[in-house]
PDB file of N, CA and C in Angstrom:
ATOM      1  N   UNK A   1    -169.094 -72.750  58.971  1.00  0.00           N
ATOM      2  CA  UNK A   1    -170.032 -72.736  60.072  1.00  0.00           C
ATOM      3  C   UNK A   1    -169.659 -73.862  61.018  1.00  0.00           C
ATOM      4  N   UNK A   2    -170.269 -73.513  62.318  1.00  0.00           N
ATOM      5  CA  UNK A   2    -169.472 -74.481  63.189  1.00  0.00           C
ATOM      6  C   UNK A   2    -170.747 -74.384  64.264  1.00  0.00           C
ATOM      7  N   UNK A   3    -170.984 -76.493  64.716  1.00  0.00           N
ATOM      8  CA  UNK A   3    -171.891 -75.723  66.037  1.00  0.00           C
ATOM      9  C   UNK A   3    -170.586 -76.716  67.251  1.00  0.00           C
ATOM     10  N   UNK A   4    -171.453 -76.311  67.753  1.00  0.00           N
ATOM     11  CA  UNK A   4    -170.767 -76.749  69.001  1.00  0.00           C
ATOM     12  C   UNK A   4    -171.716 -78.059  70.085  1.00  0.00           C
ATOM     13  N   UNK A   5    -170.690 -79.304  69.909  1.00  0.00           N
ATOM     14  CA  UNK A   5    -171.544 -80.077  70.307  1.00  0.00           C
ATOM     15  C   UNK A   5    -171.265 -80.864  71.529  1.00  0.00           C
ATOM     16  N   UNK A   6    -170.120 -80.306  72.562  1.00  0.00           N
ATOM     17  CA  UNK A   6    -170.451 -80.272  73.599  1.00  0.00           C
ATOM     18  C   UNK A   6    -169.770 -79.055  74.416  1.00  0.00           C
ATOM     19  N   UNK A   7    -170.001 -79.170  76.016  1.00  0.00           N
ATOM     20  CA  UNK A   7    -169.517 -77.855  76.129  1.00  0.00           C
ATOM     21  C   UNK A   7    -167.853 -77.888  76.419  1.00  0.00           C
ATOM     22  N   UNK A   8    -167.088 -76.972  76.425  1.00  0.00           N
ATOM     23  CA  UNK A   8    -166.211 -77.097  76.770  1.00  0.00           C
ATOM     24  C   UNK A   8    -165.168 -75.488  76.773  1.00  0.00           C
ATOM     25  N   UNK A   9    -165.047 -75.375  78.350  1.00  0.00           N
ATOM     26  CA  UNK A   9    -164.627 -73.617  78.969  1.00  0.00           C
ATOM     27  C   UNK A   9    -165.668 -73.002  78.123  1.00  0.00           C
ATOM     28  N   UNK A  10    -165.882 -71.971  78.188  1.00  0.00           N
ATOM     29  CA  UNK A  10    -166.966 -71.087  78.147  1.00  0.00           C
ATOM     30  C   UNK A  10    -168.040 -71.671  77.449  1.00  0.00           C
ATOM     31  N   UNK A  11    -168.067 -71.577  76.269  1.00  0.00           N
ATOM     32  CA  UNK A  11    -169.545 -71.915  75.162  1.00  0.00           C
ATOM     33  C   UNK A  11    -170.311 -73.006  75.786  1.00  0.00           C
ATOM     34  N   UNK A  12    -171.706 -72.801  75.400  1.00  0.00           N
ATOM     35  CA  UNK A  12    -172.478 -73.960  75.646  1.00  0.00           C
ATOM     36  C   UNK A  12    -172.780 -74.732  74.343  1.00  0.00           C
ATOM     37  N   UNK A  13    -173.336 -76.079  74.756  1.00  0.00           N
ATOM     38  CA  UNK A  13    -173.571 -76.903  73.820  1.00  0.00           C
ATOM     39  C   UNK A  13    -174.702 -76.176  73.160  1.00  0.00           C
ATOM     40  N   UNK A  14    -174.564 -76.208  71.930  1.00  0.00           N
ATOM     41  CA  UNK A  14    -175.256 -76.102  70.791  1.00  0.00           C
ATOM     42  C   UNK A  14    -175.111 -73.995  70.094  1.00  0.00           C
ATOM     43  N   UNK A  15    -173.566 -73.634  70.641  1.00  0.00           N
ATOM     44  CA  UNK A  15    -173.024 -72.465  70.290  1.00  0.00           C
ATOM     45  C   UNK A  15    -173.018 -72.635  68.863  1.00  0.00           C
ATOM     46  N   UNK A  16    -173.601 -71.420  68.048  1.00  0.00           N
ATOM     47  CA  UNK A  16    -172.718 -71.993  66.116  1.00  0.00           C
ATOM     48  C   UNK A  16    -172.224 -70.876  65.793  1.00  0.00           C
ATOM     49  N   UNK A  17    -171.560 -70.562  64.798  1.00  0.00           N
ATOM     50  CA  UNK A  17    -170.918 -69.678  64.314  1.00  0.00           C
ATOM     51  C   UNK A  17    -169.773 -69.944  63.386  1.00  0.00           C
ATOM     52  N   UNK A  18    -168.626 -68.885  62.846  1.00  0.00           N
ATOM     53  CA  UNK A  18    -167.584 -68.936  62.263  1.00  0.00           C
ATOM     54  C   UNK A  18    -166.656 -67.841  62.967  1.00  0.00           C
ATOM     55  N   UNK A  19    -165.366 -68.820  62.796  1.00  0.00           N
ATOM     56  CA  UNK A  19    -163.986 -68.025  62.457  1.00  0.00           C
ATOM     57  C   UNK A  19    -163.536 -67.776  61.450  1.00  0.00           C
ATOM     58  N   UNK A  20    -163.294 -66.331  60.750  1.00  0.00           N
ATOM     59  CA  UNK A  20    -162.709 -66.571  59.663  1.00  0.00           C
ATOM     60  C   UNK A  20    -161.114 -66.319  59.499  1.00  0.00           C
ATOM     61  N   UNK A  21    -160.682 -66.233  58.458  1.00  0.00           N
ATOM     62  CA  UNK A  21    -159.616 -66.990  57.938  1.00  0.00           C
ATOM     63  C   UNK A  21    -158.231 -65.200  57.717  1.00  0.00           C
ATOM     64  N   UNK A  22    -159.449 -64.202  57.730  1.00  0.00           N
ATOM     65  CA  UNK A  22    -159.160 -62.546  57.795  1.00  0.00           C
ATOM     66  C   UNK A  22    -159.194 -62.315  59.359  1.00  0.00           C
ATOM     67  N   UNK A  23    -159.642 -62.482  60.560  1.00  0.00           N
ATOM     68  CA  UNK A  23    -159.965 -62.105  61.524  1.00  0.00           C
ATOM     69  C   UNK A  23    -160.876 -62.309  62.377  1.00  0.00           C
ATOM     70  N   UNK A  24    -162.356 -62.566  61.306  1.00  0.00           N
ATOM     71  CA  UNK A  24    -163.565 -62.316  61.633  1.00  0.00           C
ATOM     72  C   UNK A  24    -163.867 -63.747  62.741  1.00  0.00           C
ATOM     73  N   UNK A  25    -164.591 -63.161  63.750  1.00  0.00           N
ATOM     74  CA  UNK A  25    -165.176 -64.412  64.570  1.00  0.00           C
ATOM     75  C   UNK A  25    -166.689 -64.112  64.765  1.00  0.00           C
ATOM     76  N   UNK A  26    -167.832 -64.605  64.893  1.00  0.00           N
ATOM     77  CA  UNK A  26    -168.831 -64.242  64.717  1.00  0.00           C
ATOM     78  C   UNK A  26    -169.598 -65.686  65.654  1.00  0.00           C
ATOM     79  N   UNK A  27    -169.876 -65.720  66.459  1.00  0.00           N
ATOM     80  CA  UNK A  27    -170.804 -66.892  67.544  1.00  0.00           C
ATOM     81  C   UNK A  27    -172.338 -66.325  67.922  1.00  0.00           C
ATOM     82  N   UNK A  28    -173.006 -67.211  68.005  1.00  0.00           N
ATOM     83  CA  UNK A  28    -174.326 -67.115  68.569  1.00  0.00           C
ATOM     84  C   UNK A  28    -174.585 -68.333  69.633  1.00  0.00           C
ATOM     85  N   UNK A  29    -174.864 -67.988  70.714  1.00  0.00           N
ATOM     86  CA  UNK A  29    -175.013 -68.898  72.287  1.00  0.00           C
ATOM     87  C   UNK A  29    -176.544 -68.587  72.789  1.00  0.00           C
ATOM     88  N   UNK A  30    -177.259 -70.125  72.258  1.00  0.00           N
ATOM     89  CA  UNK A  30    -178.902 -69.750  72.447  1.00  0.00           C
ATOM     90  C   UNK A  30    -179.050 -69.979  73.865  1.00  0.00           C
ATOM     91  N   UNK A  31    -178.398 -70.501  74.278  1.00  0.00           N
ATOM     92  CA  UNK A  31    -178.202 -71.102  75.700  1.00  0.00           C
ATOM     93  C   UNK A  31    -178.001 -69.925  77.151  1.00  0.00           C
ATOM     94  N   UNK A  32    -177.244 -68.709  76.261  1.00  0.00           N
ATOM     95  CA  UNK A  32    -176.599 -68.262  76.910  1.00  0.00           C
ATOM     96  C   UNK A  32    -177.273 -66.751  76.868  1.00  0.00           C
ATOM     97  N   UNK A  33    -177.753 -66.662  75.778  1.00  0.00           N
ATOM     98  CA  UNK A  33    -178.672 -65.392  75.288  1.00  0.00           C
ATOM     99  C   UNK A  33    -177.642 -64.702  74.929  1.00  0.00           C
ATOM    100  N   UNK A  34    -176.492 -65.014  73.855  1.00  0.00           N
ATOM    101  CA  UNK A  34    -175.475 -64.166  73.447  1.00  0.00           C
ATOM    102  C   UNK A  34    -175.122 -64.266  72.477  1.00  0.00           C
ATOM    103  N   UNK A  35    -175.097 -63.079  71.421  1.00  0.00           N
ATOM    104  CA  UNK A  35    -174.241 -63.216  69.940  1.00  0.00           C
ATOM    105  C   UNK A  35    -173.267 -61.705  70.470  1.00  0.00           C
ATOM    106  N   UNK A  36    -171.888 -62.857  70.055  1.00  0.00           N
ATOM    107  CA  UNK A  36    -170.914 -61.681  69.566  1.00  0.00           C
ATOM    108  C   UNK A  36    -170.043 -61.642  68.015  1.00  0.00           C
ATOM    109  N   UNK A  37    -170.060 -60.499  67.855  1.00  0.00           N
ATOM    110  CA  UNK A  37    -169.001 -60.801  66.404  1.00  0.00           C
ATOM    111  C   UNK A  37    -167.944 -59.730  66.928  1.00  0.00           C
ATOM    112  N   UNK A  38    -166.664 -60.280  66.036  1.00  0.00           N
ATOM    113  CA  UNK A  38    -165.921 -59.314  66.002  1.00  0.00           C
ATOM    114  C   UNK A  38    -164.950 -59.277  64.874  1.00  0.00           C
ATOM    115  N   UNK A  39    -164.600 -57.818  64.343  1.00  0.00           N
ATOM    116  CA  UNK A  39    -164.323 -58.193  62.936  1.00  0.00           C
ATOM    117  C   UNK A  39    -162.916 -57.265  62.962  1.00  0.00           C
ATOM    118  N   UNK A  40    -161.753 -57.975  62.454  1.00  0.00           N
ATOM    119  CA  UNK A  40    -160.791 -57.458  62.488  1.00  0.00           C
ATOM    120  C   UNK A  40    -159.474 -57.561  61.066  1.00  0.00           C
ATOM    121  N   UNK A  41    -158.395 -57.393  61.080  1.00  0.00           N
ATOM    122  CA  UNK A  41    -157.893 -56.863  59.844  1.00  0.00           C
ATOM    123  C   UNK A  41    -156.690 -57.757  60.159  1.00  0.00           C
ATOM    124  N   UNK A  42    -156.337 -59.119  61.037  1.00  0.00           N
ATOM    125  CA  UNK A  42    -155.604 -59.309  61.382  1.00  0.00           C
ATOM    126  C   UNK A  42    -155.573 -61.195  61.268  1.00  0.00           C
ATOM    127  N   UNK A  43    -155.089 -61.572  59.529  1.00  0.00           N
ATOM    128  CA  UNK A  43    -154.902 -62.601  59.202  1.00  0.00           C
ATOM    129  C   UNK A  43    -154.505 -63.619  60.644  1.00  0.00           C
ATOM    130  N   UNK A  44    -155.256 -65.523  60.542  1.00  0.00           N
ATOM    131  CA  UNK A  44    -155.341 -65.766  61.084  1.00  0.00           C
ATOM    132  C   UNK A  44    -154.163 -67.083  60.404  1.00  0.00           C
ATOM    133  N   UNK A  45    -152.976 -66.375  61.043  1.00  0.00           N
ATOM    134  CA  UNK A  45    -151.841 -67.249  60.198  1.00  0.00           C
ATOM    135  C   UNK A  45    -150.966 -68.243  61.042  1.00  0.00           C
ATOM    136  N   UNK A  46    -151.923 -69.050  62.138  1.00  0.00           N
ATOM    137  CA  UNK A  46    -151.942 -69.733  62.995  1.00  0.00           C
ATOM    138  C   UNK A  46    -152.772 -70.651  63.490  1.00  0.00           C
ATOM    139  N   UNK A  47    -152.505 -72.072  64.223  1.00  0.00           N
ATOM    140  CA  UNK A  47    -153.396 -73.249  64.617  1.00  0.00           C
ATOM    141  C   UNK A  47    -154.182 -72.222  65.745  1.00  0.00           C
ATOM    142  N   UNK A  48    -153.265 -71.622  66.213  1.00  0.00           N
ATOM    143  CA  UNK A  48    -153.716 -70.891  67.840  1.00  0.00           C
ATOM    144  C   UNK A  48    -154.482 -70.118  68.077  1.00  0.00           C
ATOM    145  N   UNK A  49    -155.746 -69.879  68.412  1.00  0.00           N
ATOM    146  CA  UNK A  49    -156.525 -68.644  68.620  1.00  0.00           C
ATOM    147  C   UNK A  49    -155.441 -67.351  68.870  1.00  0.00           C
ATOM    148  N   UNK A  50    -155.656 -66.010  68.321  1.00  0.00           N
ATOM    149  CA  UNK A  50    -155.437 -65.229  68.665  1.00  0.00           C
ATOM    150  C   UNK A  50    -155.819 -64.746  69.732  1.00  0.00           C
ATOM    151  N   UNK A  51    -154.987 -63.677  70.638  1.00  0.00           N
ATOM    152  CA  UNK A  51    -155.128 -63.362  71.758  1.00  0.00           C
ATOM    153  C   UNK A  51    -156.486 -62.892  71.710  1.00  0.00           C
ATOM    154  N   UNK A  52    -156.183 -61.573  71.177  1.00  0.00           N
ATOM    155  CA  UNK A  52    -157.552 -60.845  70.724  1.00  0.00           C
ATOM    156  C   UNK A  52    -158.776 -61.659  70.759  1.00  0.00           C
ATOM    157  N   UNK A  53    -159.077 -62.884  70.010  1.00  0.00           N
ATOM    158  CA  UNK A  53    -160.200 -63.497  70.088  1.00  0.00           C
ATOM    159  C   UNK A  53    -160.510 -63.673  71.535  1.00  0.00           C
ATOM    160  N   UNK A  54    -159.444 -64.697  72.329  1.00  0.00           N
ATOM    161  CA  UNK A  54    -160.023 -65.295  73.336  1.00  0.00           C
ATOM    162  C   UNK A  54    -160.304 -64.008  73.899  1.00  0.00           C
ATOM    163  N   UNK A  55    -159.668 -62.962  74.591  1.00  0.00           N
ATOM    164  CA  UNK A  55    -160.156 -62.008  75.177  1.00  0.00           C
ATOM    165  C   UNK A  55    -161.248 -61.383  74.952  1.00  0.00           C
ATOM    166  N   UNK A  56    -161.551 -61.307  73.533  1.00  0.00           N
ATOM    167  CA  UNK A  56    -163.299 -61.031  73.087  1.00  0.00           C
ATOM    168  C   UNK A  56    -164.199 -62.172  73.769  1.00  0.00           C
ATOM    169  N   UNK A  57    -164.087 -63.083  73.568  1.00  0.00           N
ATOM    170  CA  UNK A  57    -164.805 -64.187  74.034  1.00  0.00           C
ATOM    171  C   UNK A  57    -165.173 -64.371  75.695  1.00  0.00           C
ATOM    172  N   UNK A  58    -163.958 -64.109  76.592  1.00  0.00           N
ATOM    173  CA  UNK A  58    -164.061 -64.158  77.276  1.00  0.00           C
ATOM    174  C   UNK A  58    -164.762 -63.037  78.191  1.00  0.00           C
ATOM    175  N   UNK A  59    -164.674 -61.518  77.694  1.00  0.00           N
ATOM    176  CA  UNK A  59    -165.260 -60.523  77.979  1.00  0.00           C
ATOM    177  C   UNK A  59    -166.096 -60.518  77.645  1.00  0.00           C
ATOM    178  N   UNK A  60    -166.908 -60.989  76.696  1.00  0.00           N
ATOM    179  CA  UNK A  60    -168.393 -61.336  76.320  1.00  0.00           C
ATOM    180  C   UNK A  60    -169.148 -62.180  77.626  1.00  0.00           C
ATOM    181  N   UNK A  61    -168.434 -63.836  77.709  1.00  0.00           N
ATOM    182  CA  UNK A  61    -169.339 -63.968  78.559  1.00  0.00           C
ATOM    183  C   UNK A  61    -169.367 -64.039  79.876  1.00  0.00           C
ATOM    184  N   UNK A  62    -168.163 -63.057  80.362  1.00  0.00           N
ATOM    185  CA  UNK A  62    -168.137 -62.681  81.561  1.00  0.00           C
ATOM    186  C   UNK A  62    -169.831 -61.412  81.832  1.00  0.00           C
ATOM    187  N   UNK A  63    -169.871 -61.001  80.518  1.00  0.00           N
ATOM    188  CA  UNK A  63    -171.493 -60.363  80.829  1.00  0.00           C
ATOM    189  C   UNK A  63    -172.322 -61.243  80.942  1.00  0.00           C
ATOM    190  N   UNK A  64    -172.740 -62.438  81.109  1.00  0.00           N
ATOM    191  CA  UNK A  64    -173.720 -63.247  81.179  1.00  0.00           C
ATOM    192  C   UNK A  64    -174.019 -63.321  82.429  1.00  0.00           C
ATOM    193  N   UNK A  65    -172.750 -63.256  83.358  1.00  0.00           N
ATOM    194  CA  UNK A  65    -172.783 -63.910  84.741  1.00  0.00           C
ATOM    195  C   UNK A  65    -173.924 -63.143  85.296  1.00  0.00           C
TER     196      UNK A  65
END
């Protein structure tokens, strides 16, 4: 579990959630009025976010605007 304790590019302070270690990313943004998960089959065998994630992420809270 992870919160987020300040902001930084998209999320707001006090975002929590997990990345997991299979694919899975799963956030909740009280700030923002947004939970996304997304669950995928695609080991995370890297320091680097996967593409896939950020692009979930970012298409998420491009709906906020």
């Amino acid at each position: 579990m992870a919160v987020r304790t300040h902001r930084r590019n998209l999320p707001s302070q006090g975002q929590f959630g997990w990345d997991g270690g299979l694919g899975t990313t799963a956030y909740a943004d009280p700030a923002e009025d947004l939970v996304g998960i997304l669950l995928t089959q695609s080991a995370m065998d890297s320091v680097h976010t996967p593409r896939l994630h950020r692009d979930f992420w970012t298409t998420a809270y491009q709906t906020t605007s």
